[in-house]
N, C-alpha and C. Protein backbone atom coordinates (compact mmCIF):
# COMPACT_ATOMS: atom_id res chain seq x y z
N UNK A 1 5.49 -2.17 2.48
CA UNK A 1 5.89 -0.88 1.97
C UNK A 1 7.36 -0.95 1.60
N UNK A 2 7.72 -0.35 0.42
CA UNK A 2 9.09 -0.59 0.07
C UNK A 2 9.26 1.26 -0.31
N UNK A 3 10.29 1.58 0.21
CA UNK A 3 10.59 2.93 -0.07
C UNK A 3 11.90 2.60 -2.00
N UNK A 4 11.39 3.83 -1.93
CA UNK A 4 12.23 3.70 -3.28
C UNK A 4 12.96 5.40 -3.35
N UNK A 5 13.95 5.07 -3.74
CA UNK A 5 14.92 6.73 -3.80
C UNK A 5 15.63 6.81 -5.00
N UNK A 6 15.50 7.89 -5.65
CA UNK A 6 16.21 8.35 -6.88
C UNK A 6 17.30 9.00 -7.09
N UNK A 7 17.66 9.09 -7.66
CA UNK A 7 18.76 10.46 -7.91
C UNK A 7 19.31 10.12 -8.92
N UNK A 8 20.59 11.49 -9.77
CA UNK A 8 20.73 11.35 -10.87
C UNK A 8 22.23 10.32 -11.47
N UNK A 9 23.27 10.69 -11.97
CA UNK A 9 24.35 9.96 -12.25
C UNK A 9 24.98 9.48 -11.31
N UNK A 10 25.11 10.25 -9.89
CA UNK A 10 26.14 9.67 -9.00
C UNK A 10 25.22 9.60 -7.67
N UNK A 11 25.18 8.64 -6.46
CA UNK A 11 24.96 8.68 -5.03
C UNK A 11 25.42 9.79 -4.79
N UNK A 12 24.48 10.59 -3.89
CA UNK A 12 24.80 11.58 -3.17
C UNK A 12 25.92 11.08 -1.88
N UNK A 13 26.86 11.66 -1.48
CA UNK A 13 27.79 11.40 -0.61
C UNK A 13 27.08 11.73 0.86
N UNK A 14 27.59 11.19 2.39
CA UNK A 14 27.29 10.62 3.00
C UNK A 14 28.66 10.64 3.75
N UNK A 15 29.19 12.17 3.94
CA UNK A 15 30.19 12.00 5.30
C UNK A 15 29.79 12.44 6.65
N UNK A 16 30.20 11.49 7.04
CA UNK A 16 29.27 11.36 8.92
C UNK A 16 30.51 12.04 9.36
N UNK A 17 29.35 13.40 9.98
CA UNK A 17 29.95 14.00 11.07
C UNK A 17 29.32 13.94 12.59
N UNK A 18 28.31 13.21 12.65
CA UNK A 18 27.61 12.86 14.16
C UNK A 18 27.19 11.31 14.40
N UNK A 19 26.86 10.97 14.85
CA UNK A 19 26.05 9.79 15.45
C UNK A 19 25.54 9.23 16.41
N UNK A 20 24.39 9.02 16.41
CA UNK A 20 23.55 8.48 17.06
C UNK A 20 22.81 6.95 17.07
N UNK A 21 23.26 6.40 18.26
CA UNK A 21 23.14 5.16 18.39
C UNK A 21 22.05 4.24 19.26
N UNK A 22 20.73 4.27 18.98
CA UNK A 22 19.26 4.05 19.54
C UNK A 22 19.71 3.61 20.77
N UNK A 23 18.74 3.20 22.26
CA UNK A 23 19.15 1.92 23.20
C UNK A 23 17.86 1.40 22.74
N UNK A 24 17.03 1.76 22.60
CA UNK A 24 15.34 1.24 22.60
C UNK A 24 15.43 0.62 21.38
N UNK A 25 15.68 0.78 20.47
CA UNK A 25 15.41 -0.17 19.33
C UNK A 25 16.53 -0.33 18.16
N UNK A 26 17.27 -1.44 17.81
CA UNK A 26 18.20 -1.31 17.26
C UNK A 26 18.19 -0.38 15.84
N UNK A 27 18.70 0.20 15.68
CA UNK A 27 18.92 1.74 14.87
C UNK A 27 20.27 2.46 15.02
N UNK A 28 20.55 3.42 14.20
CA UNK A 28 21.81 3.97 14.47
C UNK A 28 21.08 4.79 13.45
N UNK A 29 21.79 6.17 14.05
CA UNK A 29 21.32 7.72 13.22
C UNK A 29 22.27 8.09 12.75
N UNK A 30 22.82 8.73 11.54
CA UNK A 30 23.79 9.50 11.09
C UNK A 30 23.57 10.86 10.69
N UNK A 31 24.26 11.52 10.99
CA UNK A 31 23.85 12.84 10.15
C UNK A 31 25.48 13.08 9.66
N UNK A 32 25.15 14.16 8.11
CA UNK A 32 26.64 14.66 7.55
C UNK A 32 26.40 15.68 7.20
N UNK A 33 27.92 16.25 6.87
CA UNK A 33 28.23 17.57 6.67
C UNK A 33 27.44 18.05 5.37
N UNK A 34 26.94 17.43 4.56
CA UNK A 34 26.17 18.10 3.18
C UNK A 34 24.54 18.24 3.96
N UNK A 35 24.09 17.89 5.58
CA UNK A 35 22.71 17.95 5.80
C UNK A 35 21.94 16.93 5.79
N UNK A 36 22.31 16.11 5.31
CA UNK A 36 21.44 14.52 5.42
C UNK A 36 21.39 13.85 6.36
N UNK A 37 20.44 13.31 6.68
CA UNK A 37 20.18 12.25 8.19
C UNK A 37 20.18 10.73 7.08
N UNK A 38 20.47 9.73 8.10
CA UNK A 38 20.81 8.92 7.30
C UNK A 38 20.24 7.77 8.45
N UNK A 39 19.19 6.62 8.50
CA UNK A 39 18.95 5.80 9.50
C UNK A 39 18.93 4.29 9.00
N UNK A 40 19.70 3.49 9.80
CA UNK A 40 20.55 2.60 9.47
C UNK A 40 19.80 1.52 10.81
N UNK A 41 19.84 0.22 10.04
CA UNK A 41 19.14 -0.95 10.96
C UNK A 41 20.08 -1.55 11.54
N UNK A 42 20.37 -1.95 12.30
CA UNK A 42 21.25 -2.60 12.90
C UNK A 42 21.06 -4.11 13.53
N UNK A 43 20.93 -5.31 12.62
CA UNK A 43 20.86 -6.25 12.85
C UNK A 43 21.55 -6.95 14.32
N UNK A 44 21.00 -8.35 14.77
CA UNK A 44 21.80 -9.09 15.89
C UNK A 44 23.41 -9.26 15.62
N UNK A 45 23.71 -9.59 14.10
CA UNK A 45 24.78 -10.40 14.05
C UNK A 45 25.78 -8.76 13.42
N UNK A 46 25.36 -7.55 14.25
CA UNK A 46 25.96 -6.27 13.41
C UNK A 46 25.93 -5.57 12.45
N UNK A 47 24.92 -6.69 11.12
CA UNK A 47 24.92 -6.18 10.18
C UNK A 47 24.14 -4.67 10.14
N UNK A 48 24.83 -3.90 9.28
CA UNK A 48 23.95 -2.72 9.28
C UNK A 48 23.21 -2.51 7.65
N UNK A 49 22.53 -1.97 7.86
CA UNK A 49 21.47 -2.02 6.44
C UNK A 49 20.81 -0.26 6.33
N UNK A 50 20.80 0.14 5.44
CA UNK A 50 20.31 1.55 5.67
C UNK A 50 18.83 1.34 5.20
N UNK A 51 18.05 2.22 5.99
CA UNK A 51 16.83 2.24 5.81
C UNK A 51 15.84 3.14 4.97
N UNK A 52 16.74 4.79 5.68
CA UNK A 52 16.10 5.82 4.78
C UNK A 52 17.11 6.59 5.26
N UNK A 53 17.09 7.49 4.12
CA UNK A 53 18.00 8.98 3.68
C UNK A 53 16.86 10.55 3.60
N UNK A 54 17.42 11.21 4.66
CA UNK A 54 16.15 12.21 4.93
C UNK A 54 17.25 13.91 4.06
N UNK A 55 16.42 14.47 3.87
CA UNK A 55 17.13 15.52 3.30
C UNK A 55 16.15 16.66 3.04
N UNK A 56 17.52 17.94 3.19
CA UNK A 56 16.07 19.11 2.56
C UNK A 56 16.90 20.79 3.24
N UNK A 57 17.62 20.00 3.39
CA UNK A 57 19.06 21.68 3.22
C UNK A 57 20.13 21.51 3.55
N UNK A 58 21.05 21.64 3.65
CA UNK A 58 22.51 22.13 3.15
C UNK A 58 23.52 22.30 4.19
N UNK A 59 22.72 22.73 5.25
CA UNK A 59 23.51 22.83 6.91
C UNK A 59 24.19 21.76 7.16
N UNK A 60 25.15 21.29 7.74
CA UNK A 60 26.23 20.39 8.14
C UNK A 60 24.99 19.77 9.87
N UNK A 61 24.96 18.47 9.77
CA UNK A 61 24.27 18.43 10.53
C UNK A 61 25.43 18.25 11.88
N UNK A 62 25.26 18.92 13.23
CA UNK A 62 26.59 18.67 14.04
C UNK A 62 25.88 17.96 15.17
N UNK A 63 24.78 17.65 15.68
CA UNK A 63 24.36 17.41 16.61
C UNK A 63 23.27 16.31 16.51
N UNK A 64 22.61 15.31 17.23
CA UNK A 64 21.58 14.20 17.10
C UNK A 64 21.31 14.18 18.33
N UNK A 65 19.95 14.27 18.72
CA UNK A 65 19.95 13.78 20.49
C UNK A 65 18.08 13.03 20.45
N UNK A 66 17.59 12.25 21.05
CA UNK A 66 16.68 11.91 21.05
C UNK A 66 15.13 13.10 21.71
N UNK A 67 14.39 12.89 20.91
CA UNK A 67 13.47 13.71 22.01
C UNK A 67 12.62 13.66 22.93
């Protein structure tokens, strides 16, 4: 499965105002002030790689906690 994401002339921006950092499985969560969750792989050697970009309103996300 390969996800694929669109958008128009410019990347939507992506300022992290929270984070969340998995213990169970390497991952790291972001959320930002335009509302986007943002989940990011986190390789052995640090590398980070983004995985998927979640979206769907406008609220500043301030908080991440597992459930």
């Amino acid at each position: 499965v390969l996800p694929i994401v669109l958008w128009g002339r410019r990347a939507p921006t992506h300022c992290i105002s929270t984070l969340l950092l998995m213990e169970d499985v390497p991952m790291i969560v972001t959320g930002c002030h335009d509302g986007q969750i943002c989940l990011w792989d986190l390789s052995g050697d640090l590398e980070i790689n983004p995985r998927a970009l979640l979206f769907g309103h406008t609220a500043s996300i301030t908080c991440l906690s597992k459930a």
